[in-house]
PDB file of N, CA and C in Angstrom:
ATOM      1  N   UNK A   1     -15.185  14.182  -5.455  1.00  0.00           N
ATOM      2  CA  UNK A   1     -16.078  13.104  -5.820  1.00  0.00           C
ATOM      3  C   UNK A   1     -17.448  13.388  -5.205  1.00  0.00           C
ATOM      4  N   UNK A   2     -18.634  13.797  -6.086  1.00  0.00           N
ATOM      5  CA  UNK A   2     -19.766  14.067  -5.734  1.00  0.00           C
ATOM      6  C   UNK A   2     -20.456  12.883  -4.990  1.00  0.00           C
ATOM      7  N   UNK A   3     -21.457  13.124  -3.979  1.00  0.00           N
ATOM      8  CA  UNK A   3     -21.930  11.797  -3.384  1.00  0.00           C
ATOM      9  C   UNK A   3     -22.860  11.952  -3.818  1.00  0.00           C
ATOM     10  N   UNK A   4     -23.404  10.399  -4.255  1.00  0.00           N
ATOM     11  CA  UNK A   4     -24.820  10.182  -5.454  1.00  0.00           C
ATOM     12  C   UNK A   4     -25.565   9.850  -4.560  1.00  0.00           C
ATOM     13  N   UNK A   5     -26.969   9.792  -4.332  1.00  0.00           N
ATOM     14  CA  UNK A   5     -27.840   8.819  -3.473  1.00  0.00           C
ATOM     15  C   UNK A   5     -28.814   8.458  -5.039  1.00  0.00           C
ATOM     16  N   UNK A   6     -29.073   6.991  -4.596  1.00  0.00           N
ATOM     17  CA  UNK A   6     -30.271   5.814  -5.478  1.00  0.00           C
ATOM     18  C   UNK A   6     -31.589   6.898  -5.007  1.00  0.00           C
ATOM     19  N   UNK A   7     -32.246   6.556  -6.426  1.00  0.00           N
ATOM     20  CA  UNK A   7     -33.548   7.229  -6.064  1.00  0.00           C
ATOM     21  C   UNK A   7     -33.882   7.046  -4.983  1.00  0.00           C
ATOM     22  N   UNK A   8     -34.641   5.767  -4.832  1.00  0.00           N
ATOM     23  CA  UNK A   8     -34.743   5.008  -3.481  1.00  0.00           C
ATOM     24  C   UNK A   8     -34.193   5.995  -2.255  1.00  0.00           C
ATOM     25  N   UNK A   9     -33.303   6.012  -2.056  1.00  0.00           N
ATOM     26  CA  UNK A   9     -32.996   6.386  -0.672  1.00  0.00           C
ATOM     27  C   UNK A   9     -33.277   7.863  -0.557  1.00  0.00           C
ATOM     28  N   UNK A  10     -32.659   8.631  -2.155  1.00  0.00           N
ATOM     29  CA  UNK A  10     -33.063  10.438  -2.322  1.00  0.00           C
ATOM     30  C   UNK A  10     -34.629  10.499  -1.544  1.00  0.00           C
ATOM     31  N   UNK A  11     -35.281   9.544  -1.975  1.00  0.00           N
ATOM     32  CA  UNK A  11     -36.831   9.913  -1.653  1.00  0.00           C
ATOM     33  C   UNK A  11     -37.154   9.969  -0.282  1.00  0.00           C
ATOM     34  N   UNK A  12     -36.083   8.786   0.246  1.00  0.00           N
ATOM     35  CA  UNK A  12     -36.382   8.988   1.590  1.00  0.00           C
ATOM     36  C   UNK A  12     -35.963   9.899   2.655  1.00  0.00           C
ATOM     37  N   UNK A  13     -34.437  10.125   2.276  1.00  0.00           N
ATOM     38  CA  UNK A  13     -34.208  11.538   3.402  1.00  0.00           C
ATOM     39  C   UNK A  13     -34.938  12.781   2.305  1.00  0.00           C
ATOM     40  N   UNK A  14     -35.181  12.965   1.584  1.00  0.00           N
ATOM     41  CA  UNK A  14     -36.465  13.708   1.459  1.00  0.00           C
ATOM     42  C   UNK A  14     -37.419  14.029   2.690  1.00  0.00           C
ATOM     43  N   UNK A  15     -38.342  12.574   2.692  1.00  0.00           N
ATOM     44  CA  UNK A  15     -39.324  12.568   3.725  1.00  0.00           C
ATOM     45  C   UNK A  15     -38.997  12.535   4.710  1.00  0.00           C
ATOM     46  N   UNK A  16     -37.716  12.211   4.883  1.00  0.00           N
ATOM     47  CA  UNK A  16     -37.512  12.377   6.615  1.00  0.00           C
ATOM     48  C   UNK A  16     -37.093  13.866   6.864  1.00  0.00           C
ATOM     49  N   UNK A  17     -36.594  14.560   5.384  1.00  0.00           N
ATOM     50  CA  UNK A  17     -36.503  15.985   6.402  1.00  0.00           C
ATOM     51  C   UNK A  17     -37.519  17.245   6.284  1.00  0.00           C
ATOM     52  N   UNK A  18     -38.617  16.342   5.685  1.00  0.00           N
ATOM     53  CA  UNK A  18     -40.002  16.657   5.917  1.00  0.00           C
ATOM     54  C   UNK A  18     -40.498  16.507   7.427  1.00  0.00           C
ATOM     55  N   UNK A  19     -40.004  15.747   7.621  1.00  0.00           N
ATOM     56  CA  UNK A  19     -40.679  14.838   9.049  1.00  0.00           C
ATOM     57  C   UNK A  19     -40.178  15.464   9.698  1.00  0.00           C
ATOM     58  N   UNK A  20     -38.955  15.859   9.630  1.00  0.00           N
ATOM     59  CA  UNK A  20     -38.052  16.388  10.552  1.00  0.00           C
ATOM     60  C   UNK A  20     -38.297  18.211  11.035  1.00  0.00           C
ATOM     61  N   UNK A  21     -38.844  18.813  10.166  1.00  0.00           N
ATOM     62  CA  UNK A  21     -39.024  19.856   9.774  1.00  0.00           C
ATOM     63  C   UNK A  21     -40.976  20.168  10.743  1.00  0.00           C
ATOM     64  N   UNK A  22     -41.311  18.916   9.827  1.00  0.00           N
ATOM     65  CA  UNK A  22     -42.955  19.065  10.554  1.00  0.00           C
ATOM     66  C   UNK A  22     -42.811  18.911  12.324  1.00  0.00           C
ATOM     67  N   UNK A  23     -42.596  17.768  12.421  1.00  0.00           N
ATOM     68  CA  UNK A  23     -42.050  17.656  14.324  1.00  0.00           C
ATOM     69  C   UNK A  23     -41.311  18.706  14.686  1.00  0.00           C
ATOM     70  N   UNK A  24     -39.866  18.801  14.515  1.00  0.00           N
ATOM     71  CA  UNK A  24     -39.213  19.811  15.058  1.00  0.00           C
ATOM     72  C   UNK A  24     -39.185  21.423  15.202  1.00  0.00           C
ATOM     73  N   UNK A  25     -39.425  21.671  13.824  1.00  0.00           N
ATOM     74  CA  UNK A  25     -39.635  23.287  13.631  1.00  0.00           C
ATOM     75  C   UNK A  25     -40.782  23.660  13.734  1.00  0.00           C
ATOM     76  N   UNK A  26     -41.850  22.563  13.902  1.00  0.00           N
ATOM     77  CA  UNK A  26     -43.640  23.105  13.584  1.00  0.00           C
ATOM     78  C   UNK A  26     -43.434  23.657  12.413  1.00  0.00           C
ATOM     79  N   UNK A  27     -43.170  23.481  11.259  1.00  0.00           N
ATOM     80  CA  UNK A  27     -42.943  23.988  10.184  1.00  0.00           C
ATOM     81  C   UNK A  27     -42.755  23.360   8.822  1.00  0.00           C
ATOM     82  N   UNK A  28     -43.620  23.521   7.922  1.00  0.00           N
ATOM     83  CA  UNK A  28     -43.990  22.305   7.023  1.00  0.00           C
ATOM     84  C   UNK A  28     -43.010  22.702   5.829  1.00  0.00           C
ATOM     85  N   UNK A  29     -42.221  21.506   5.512  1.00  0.00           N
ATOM     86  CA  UNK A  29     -41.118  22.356   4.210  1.00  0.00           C
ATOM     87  C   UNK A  29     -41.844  21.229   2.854  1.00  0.00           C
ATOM     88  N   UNK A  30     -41.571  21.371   1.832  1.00  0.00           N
ATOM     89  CA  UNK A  30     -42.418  21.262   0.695  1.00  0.00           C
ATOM     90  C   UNK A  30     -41.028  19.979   0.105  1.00  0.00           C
ATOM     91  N   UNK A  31     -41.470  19.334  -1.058  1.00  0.00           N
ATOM     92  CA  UNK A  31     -40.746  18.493  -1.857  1.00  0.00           C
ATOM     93  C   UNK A  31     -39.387  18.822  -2.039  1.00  0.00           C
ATOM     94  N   UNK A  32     -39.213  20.053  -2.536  1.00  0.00           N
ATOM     95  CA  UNK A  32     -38.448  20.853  -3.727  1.00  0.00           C
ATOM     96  C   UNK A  32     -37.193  21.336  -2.485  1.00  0.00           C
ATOM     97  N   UNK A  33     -38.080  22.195  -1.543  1.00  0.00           N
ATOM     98  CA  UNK A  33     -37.035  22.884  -0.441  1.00  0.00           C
ATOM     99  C   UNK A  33     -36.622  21.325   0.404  1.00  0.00           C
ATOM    100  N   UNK A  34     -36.815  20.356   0.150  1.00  0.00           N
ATOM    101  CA  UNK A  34     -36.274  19.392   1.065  1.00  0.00           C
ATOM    102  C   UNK A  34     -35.497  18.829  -0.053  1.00  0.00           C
ATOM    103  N   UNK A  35     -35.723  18.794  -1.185  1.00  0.00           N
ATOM    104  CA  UNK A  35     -35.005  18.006  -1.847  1.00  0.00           C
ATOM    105  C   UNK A  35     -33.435  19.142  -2.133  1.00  0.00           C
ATOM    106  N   UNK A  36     -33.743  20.518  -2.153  1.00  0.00           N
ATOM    107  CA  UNK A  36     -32.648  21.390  -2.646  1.00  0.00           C
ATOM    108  C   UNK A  36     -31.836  21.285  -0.990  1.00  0.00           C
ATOM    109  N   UNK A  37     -32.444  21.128   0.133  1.00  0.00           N
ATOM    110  CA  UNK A  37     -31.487  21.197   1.454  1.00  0.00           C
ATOM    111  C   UNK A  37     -31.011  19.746   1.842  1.00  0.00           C
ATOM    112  N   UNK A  38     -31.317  18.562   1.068  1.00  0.00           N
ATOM    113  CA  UNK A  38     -30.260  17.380   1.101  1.00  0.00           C
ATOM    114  C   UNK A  38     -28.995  17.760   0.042  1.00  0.00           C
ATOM    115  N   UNK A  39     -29.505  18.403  -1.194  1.00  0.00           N
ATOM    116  CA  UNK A  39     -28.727  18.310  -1.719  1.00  0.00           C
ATOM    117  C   UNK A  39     -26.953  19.365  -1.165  1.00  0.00           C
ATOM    118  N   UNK A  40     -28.079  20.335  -0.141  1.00  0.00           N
ATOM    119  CA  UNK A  40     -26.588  21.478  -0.158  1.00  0.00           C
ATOM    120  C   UNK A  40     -26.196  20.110   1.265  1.00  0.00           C
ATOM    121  N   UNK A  41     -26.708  19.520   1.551  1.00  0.00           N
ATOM    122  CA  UNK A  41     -26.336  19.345   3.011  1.00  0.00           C
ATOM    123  C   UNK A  41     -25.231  17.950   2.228  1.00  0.00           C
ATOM    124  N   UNK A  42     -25.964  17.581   1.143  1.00  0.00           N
ATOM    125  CA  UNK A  42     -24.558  16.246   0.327  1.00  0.00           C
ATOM    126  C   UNK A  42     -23.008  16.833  -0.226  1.00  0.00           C
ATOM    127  N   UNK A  43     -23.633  18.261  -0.581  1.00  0.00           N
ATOM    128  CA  UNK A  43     -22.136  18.787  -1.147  1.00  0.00           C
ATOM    129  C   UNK A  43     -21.334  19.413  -0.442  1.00  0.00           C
ATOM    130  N   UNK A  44     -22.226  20.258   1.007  1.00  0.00           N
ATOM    131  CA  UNK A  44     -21.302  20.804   1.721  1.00  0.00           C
ATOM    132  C   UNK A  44     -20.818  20.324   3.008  1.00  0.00           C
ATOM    133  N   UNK A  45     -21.646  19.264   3.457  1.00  0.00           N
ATOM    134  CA  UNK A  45     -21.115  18.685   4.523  1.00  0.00           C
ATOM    135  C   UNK A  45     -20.880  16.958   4.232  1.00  0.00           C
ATOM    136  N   UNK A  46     -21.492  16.093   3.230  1.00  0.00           N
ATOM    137  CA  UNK A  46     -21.237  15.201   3.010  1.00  0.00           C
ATOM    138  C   UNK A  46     -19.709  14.545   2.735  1.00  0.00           C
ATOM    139  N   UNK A  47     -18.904  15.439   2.116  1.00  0.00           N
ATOM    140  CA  UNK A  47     -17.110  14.993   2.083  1.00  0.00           C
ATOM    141  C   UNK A  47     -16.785  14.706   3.319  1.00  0.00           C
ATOM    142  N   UNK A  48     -17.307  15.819   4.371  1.00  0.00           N
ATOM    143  CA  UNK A  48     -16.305  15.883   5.927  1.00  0.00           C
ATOM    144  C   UNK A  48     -16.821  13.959   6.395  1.00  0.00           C
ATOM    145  N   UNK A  49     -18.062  13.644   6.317  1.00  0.00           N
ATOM    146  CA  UNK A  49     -18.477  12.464   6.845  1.00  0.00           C
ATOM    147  C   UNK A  49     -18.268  11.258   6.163  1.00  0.00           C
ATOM    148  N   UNK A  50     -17.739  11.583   4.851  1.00  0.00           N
ATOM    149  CA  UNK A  50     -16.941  10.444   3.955  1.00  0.00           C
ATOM    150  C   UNK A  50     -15.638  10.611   4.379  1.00  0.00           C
ATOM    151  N   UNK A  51     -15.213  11.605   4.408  1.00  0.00           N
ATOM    152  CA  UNK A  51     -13.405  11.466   4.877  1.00  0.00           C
ATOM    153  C   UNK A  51     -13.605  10.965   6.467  1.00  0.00           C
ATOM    154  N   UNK A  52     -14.468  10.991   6.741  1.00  0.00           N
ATOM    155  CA  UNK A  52     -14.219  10.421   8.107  1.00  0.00           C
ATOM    156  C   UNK A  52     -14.346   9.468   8.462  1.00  0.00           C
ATOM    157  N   UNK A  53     -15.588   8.564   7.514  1.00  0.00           N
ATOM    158  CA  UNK A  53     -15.469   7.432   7.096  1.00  0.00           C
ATOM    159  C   UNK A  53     -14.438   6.612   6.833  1.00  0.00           C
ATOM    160  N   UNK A  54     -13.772   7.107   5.781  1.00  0.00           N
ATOM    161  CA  UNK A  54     -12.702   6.440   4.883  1.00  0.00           C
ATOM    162  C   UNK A  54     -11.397   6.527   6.133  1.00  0.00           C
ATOM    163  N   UNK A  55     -11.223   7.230   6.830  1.00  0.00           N
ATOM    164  CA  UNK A  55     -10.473   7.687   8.070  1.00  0.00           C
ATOM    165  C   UNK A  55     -10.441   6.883   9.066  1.00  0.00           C
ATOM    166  N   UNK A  56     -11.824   6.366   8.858  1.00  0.00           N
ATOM    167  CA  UNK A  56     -11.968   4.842   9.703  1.00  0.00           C
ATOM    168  C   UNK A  56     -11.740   3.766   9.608  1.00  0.00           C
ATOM    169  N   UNK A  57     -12.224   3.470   8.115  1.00  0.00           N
ATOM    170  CA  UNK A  57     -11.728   2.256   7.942  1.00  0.00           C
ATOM    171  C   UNK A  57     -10.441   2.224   7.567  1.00  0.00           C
ATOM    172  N   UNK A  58      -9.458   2.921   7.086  1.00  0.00           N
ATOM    173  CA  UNK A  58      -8.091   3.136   6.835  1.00  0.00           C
ATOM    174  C   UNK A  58      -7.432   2.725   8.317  1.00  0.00           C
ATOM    175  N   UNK A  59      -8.030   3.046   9.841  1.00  0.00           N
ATOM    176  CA  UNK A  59      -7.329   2.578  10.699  1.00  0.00           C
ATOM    177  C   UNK A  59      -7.776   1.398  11.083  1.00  0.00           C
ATOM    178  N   UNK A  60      -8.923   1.093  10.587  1.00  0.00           N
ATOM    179  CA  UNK A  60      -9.278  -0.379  11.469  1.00  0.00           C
ATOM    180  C   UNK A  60      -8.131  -1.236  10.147  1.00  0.00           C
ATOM    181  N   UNK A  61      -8.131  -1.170   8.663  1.00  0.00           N
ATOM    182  CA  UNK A  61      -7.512  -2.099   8.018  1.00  0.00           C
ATOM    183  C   UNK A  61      -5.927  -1.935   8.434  1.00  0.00           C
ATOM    184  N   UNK A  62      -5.173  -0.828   8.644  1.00  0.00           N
ATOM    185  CA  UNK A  62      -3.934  -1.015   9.676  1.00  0.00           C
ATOM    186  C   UNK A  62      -4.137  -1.647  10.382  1.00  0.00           C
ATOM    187  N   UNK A  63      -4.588  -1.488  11.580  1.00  0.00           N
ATOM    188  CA  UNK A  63      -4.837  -3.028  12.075  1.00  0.00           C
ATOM    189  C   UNK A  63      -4.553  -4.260  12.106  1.00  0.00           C
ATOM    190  N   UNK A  64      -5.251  -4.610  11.380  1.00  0.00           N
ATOM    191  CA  UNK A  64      -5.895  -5.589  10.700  1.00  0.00           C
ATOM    192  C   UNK A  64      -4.570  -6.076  10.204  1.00  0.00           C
ATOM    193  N   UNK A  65      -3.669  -5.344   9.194  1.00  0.00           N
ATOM    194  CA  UNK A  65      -2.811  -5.295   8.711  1.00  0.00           C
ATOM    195  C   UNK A  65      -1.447  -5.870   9.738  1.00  0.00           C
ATOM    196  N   UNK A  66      -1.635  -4.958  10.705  1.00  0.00           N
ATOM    197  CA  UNK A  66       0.035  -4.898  11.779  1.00  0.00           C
ATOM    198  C   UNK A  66      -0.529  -6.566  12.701  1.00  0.00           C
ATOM    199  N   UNK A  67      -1.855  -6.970  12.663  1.00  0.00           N
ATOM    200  CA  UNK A  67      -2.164  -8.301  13.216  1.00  0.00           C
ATOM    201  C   UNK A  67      -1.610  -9.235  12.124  1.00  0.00           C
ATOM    202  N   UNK A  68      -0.893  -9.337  10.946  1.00  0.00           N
ATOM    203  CA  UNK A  68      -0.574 -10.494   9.883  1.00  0.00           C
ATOM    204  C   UNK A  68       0.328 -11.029  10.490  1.00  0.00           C
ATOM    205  N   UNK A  69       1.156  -9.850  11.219  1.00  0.00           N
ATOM    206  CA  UNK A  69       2.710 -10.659  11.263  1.00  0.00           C
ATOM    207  C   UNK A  69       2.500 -11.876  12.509  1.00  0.00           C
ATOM    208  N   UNK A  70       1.561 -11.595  13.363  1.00  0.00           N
ATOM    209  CA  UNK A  70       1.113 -12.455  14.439  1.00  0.00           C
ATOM    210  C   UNK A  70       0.244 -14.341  14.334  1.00  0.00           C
ATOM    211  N   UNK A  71      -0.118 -13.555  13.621  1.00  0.00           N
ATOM    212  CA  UNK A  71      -1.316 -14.370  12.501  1.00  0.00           C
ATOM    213  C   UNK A  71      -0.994 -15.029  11.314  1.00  0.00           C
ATOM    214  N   UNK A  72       0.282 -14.515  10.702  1.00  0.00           N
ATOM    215  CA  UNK A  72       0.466 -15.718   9.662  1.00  0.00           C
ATOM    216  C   UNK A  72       1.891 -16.006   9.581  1.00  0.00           C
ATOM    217  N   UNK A  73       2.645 -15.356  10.837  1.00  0.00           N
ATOM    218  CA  UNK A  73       4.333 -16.129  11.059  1.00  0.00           C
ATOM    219  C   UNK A  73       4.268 -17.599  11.040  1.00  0.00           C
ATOM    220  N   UNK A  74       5.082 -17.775  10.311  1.00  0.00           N
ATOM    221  CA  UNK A  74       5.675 -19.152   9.840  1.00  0.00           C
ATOM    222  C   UNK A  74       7.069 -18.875  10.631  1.00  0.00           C
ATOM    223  N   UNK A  75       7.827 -19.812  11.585  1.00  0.00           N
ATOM    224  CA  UNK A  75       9.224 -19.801  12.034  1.00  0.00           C
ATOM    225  C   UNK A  75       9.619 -20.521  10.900  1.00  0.00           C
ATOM    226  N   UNK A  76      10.941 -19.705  10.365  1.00  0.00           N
ATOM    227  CA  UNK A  76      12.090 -20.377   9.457  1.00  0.00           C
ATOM    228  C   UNK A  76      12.843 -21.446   9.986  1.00  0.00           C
ATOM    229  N   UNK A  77      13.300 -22.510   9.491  1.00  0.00           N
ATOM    230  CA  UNK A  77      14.550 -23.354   9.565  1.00  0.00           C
ATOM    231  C   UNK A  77      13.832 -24.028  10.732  1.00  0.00           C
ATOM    232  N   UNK A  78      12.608 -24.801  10.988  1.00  0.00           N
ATOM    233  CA  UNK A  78      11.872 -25.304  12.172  1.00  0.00           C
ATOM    234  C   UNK A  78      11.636 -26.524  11.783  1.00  0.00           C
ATOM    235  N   UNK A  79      12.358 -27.236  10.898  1.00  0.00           N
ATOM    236  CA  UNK A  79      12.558 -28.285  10.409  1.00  0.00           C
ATOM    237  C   UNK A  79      13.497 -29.484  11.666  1.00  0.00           C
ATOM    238  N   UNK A  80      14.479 -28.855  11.988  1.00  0.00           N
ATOM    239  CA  UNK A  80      15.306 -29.621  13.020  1.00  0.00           C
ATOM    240  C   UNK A  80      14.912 -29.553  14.399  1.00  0.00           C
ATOM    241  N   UNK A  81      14.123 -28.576  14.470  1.00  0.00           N
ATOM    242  CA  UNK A  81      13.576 -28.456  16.235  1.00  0.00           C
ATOM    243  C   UNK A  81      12.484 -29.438  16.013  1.00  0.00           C
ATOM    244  N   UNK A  82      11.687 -29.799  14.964  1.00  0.00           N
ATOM    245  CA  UNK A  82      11.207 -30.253  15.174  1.00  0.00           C
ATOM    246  C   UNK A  82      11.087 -31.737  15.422  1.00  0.00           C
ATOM    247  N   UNK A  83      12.428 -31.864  14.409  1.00  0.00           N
ATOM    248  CA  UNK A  83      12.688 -33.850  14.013  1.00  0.00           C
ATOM    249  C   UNK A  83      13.463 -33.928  15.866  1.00  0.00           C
ATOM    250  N   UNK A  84      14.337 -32.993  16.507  1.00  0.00           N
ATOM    251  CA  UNK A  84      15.079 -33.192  17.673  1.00  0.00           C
ATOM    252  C   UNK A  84      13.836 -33.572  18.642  1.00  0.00           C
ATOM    253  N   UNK A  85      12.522 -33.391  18.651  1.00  0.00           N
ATOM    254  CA  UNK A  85      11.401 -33.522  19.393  1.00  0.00           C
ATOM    255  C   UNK A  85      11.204 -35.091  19.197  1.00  0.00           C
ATOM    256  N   UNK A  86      11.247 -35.334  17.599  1.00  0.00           N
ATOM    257  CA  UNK A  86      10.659 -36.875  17.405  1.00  0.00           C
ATOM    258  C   UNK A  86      11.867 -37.449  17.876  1.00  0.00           C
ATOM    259  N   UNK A  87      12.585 -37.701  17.824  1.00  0.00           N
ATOM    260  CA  UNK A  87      13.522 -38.622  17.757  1.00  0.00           C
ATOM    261  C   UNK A  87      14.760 -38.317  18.691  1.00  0.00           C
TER     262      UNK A  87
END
């Protein structure tokens, strides 16, 4: 599954790895070479940081999950403990 970026945002790590390039490397990279090194940097390293993503939230919703039984136990047959209280 290819990762898409909205224009919007393409434009911006664009400029930031312009920025990144001008500050860090002293070295000025152009539209085209920033736009072709997001793109290798979306196809070849972008999966590892989505699976790791998805890796995450897969354990926080376990979780989340193994907290139901705590969180929405109902005791069975609590009908008579309870009337033995009233009465």
């Amino acid at each position: 599954m290819p990762i898409e970026l909205d224009r919007d945002i393409r434009e911006q790590a664009v400029q930031s790895l312009q920025r990144y390039f001008t500050e860090h490397m002293e070295e000025r990279i152009g539209n085209i070479q920033a736009g072709a090194l997001l793109g290798f940097f979306l196809e070849e390293i972008g999966p590892v940081v989505y699976n790791l993503a998805v890796q995450d939230v897969q354990e926080r919703l376990h979780a989340r999950v193994s907290e139901l039984d705590y969180e929405c136990h109902e005791t069975p047959f609590a009908y008579w403990a309870k009337a033995g209280k009233r009465g």
